[in-house]
C-alpha atoms as a PDB file:
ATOM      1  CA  UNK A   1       0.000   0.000   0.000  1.00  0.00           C
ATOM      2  CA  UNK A   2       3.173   2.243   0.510  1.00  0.00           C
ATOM      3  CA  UNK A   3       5.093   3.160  -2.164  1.00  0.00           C
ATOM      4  CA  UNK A   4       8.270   5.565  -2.727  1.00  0.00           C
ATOM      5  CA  UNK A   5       8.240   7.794  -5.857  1.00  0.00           C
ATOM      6  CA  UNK A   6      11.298   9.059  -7.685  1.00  0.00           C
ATOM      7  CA  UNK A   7       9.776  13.202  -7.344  1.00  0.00           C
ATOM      8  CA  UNK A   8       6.959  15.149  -7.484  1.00  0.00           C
ATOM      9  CA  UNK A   9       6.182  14.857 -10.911  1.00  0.00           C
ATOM     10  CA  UNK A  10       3.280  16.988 -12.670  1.00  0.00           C
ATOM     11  CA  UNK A  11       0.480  14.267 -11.749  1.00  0.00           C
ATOM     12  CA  UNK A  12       1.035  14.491  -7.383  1.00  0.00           C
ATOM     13  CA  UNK A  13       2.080  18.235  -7.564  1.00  0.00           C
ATOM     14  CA  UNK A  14      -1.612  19.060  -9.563  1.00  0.00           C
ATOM     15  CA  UNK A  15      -3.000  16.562  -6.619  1.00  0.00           C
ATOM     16  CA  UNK A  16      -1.013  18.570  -3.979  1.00  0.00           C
ATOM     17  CA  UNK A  17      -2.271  21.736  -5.225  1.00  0.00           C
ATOM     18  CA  UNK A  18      -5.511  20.857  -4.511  1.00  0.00           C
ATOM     19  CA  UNK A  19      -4.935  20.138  -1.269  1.00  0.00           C
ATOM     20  CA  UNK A  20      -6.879  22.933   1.395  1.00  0.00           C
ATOM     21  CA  UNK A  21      -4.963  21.428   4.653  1.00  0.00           C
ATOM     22  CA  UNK A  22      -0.766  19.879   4.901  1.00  0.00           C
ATOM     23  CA  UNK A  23       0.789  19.225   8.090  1.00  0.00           C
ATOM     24  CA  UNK A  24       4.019  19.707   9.206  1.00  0.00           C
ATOM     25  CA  UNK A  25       6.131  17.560  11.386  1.00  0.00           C
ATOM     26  CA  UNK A  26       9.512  18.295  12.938  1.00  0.00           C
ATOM     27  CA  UNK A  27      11.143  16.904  16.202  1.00  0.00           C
ATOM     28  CA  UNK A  28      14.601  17.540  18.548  1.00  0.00           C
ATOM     29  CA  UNK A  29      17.698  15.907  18.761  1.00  0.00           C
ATOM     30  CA  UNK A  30      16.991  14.952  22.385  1.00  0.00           C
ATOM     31  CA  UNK A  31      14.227  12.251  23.267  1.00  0.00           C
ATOM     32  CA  UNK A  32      13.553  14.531  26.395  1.00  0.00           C
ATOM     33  CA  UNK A  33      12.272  17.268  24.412  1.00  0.00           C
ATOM     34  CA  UNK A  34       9.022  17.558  22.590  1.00  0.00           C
ATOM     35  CA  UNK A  35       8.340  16.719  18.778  1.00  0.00           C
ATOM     36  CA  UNK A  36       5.943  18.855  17.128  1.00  0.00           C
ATOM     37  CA  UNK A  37       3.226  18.436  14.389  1.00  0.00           C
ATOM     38  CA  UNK A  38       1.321  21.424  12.994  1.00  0.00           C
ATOM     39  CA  UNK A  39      -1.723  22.152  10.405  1.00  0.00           C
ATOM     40  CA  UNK A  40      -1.214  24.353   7.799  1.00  0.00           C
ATOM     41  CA  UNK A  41      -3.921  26.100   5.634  1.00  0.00           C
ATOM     42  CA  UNK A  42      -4.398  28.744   3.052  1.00  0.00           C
ATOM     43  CA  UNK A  43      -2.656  29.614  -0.014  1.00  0.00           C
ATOM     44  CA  UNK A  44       1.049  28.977   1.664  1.00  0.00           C
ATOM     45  CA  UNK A  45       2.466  26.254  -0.224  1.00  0.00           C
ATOM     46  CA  UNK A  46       4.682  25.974  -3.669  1.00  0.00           C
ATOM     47  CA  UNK A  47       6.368  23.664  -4.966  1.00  0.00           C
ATOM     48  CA  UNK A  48       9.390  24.448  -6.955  1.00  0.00           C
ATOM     49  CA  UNK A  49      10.846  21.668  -8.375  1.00  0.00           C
ATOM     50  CA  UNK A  50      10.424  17.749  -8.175  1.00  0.00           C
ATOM     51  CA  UNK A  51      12.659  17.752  -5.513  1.00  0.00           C
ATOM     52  CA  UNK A  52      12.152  21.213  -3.621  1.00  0.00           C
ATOM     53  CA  UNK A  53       9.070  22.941  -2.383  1.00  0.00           C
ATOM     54  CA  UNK A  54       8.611  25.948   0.314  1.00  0.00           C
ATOM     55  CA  UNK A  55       5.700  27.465   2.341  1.00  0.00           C
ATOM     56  CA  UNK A  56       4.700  30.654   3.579  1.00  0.00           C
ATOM     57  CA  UNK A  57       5.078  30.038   7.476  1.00  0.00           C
ATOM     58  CA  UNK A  58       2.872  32.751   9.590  1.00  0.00           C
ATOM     59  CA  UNK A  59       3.315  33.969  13.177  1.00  0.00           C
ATOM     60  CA  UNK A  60       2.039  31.797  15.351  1.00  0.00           C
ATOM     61  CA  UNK A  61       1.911  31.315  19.260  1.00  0.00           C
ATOM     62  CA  UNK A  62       5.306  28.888  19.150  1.00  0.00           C
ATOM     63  CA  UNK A  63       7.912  28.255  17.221  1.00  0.00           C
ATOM     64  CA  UNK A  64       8.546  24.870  17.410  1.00  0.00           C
ATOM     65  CA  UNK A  65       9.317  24.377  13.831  1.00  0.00           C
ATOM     66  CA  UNK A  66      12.155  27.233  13.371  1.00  0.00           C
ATOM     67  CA  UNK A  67      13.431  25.910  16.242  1.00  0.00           C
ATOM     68  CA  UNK A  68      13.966  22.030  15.334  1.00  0.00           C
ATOM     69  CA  UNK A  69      14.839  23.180  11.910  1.00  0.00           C
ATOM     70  CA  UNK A  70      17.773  25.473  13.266  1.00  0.00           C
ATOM     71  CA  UNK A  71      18.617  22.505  15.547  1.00  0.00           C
ATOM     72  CA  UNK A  72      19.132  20.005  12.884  1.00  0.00           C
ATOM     73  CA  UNK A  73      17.278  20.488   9.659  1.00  0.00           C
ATOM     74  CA  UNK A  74      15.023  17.376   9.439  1.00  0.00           C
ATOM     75  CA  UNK A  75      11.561  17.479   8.336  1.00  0.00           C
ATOM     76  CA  UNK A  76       8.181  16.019   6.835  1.00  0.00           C
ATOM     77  CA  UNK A  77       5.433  17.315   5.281  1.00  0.00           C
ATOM     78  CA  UNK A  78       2.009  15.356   4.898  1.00  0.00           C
ATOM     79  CA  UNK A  79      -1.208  15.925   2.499  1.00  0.00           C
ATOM     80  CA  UNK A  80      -4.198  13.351   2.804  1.00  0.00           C
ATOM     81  CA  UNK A  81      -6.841  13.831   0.658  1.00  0.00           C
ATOM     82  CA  UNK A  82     -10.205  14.013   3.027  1.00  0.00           C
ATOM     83  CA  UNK A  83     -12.706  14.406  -0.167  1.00  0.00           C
ATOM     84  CA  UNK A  84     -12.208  12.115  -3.467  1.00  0.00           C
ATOM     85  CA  UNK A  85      -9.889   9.187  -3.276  1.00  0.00           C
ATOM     86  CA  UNK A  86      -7.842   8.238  -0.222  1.00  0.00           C
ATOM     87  CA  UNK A  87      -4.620   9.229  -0.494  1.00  0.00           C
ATOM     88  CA  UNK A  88      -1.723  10.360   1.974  1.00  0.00           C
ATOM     89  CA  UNK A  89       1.639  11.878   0.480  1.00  0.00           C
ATOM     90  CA  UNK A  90       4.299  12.630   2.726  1.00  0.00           C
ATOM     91  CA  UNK A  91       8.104  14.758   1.848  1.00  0.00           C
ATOM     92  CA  UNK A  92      10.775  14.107   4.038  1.00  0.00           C
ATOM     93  CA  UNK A  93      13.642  16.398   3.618  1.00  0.00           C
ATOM     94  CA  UNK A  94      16.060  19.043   5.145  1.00  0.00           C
ATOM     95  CA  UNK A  95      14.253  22.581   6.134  1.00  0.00           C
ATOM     96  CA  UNK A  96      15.500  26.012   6.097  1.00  0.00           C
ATOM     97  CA  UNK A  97      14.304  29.286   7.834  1.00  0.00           C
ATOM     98  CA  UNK A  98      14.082  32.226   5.250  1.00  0.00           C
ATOM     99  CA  UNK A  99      13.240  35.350   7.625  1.00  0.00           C
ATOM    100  CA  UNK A 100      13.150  39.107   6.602  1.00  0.00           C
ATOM    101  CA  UNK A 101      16.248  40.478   5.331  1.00  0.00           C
ATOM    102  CA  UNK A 102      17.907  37.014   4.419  1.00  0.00           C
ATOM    103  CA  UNK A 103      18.761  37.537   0.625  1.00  0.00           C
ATOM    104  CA  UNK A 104      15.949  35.160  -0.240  1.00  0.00           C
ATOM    105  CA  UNK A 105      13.081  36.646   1.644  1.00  0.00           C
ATOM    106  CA  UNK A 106      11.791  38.725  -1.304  1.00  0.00           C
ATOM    107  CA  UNK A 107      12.075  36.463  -4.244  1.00  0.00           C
ATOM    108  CA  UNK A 108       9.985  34.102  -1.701  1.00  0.00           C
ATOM    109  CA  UNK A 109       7.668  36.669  -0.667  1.00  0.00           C
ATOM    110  CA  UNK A 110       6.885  37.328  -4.443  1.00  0.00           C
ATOM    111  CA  UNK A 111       5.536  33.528  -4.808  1.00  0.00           C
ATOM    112  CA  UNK A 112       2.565  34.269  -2.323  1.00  0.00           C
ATOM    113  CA  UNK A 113      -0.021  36.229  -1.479  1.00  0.00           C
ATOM    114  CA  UNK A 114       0.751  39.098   0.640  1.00  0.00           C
ATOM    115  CA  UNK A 115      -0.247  38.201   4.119  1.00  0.00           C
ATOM    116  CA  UNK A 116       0.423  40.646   7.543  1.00  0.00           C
ATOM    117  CA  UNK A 117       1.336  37.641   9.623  1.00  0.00           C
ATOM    118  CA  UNK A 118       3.806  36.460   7.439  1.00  0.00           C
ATOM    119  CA  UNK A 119       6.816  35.642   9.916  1.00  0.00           C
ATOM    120  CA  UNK A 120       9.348  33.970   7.343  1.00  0.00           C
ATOM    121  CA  UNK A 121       9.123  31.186   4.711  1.00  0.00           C
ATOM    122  CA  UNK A 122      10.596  27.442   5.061  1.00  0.00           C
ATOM    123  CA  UNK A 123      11.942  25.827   2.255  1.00  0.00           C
ATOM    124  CA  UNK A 124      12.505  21.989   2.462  1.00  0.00           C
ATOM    125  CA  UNK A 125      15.403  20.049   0.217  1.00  0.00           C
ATOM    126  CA  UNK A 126      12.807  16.868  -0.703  1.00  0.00           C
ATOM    127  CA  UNK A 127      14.817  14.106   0.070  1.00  0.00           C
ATOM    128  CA  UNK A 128      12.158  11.636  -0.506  1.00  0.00           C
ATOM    129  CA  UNK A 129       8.679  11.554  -2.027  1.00  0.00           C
ATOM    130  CA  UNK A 130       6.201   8.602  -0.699  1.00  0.00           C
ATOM    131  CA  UNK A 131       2.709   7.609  -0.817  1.00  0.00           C
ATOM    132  CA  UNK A 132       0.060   5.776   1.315  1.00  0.00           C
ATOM    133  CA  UNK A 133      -3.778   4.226   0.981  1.00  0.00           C
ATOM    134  CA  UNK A 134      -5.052   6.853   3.341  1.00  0.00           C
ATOM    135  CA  UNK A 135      -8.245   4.006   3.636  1.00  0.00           C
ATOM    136  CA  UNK A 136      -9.201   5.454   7.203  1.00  0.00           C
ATOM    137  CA  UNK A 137      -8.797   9.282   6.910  1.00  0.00           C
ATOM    138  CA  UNK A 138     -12.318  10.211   6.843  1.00  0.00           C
ATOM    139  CA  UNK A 139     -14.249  12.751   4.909  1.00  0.00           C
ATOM    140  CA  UNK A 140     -14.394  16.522   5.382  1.00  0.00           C
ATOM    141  CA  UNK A 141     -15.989  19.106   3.914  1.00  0.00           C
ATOM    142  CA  UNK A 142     -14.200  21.989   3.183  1.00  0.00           C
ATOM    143  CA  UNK A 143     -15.913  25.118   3.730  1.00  0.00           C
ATOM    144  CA  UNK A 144     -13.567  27.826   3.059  1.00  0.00           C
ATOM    145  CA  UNK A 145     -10.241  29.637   4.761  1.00  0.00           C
ATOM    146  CA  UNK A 146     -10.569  31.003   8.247  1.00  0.00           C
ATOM    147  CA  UNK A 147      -9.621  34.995   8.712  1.00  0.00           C
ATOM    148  CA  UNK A 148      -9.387  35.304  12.159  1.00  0.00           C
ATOM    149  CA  UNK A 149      -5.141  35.081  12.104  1.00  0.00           C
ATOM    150  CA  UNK A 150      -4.851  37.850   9.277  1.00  0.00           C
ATOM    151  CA  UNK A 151      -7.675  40.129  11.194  1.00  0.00           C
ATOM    152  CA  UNK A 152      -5.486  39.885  14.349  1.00  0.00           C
ATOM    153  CA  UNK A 153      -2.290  39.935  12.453  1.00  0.00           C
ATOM    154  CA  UNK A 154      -3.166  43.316  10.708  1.00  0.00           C
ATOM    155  CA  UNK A 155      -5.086  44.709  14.051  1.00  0.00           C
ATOM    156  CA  UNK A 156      -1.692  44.066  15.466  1.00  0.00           C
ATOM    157  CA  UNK A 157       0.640  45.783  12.819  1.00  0.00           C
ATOM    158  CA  UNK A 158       4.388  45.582  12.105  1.00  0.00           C
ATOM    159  CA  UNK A 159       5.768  47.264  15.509  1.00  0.00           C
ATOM    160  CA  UNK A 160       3.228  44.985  18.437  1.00  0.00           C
ATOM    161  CA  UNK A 161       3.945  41.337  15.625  1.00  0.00           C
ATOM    162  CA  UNK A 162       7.843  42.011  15.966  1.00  0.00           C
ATOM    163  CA  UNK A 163       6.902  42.598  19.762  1.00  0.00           C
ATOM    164  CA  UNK A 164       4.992  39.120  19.995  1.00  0.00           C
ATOM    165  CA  UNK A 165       7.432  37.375  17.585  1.00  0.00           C
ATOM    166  CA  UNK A 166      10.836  38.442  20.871  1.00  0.00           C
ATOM    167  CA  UNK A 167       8.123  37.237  23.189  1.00  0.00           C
ATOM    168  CA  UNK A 168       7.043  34.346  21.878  1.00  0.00           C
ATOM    169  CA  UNK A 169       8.900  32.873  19.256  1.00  0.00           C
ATOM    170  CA  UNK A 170      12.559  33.360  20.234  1.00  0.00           C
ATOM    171  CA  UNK A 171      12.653  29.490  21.727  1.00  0.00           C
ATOM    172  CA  UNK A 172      11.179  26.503  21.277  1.00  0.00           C
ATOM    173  CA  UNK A 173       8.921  25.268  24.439  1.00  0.00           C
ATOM    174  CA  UNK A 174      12.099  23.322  25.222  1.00  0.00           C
ATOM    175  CA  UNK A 175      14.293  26.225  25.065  1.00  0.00           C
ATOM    176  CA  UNK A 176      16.251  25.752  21.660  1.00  0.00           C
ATOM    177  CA  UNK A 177      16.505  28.687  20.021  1.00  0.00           C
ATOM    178  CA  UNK A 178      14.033  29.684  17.278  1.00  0.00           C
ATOM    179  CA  UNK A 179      13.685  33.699  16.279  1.00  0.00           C
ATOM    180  CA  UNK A 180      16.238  36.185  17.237  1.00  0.00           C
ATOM    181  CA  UNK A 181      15.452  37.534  20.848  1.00  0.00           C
ATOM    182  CA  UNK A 182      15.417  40.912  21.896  1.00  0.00           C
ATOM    183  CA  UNK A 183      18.630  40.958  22.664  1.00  0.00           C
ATOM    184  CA  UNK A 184      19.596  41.152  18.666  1.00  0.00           C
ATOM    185  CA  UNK A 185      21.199  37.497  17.718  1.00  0.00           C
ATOM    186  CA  UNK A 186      19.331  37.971  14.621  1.00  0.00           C
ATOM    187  CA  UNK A 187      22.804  38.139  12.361  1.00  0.00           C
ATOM    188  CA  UNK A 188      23.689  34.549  14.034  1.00  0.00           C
ATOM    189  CA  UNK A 189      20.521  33.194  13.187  1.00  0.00           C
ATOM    190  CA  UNK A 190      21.082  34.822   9.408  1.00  0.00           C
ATOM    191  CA  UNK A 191      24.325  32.744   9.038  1.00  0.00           C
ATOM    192  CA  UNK A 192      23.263  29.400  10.608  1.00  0.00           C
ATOM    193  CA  UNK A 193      19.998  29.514   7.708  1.00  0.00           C
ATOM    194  CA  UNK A 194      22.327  30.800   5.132  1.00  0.00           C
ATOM    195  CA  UNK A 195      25.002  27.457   6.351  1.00  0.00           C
END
């Protein structure tokens, strides 16, 4: 029922695109601290090659993601199909963190919508490309994209979302580090993504 495939070739990435919901799944080096799996929604994923894809990655109340990926890089991203015919498709691969002022930030920022909550994008290295029967995900109706992050994203503006972001998202719930704090490592957070 589980089968690798050489790359996203033109069938799964029209499949993919149709997909309203991925999840993302990321996890320390240490088996004391937590591994994390998170929903994803909206227009915030592109894929841009059969090997490579990246999403738009929003401010959020952790950062557990940033985090792992600035610990060691590994990652997986899943789609199941929850209307037509079962499916699951997941990408394992090697993350990085893209964050304002990196030298990639615009030419990623130009592949999306533009969104207020937008807190950087992550772009995976697809290492490999597999898919599953998906027999017991169940159906769900889609009934269209929730608002509520982008109202309170824009209600906050730039000044109180940098504000949250040193608050909230400079560590992982473990304590790895994950944005720059307000203390101002952003420049070694710069060169460990660019690395």
């Amino acid at each position: 029922m589980s089968k690798q495939l050489k790359e996203i070739d033109s069938e799964l990435a029209s499949w993919i695109r149709l997909q309203h919901l991925f999840f993302v799944a990321t996890a320390p080096l240490s088996a004391l601290h937590h591994v994390n799996a998170s929903p994803k929604g909206g227009d915030t994923f592109r894929i841009l090659g059969p090997m490579e894809v990246i999403y738009q990655d929003y401010t959020g109340s952790g950062a557990e993601t940033i985090a792992h990926l600035r610990e060691n890089a590994r990652i997986t991203i899943m789609f199941c199909a929850f209307e037509g015919p079962p499916k699951i498709v997941r990408l394992h691969g090697t993350g990085s963190v893209i964050l304002p002022g990196d030298a990639l930030y615009d030419k990623s920022a130009a592949l999306f919508p533009p969104n207020p909550g937008t807190r950087c994008f992550i772009h995976i290295d697809v290492q490999r490309v597999s898919s599953s029967c998906g027999y017991s995900v169940p159906y769900l109706d889609y009934r269209g994209p929730r608002d509520a992050l982008d109202k309170w994203a824009e209600k906050q503006g730039p000044e109180k979302l940098e504000e949250y972001r040193a608050s909230k998202n400079s560590k992982s719930i473990d304590g790895l580090p994950a944005l720059a704090d307000s203390s101002g490592d952003r420049q070694s957070l710069l060169n460990f993504v660019k690395s």
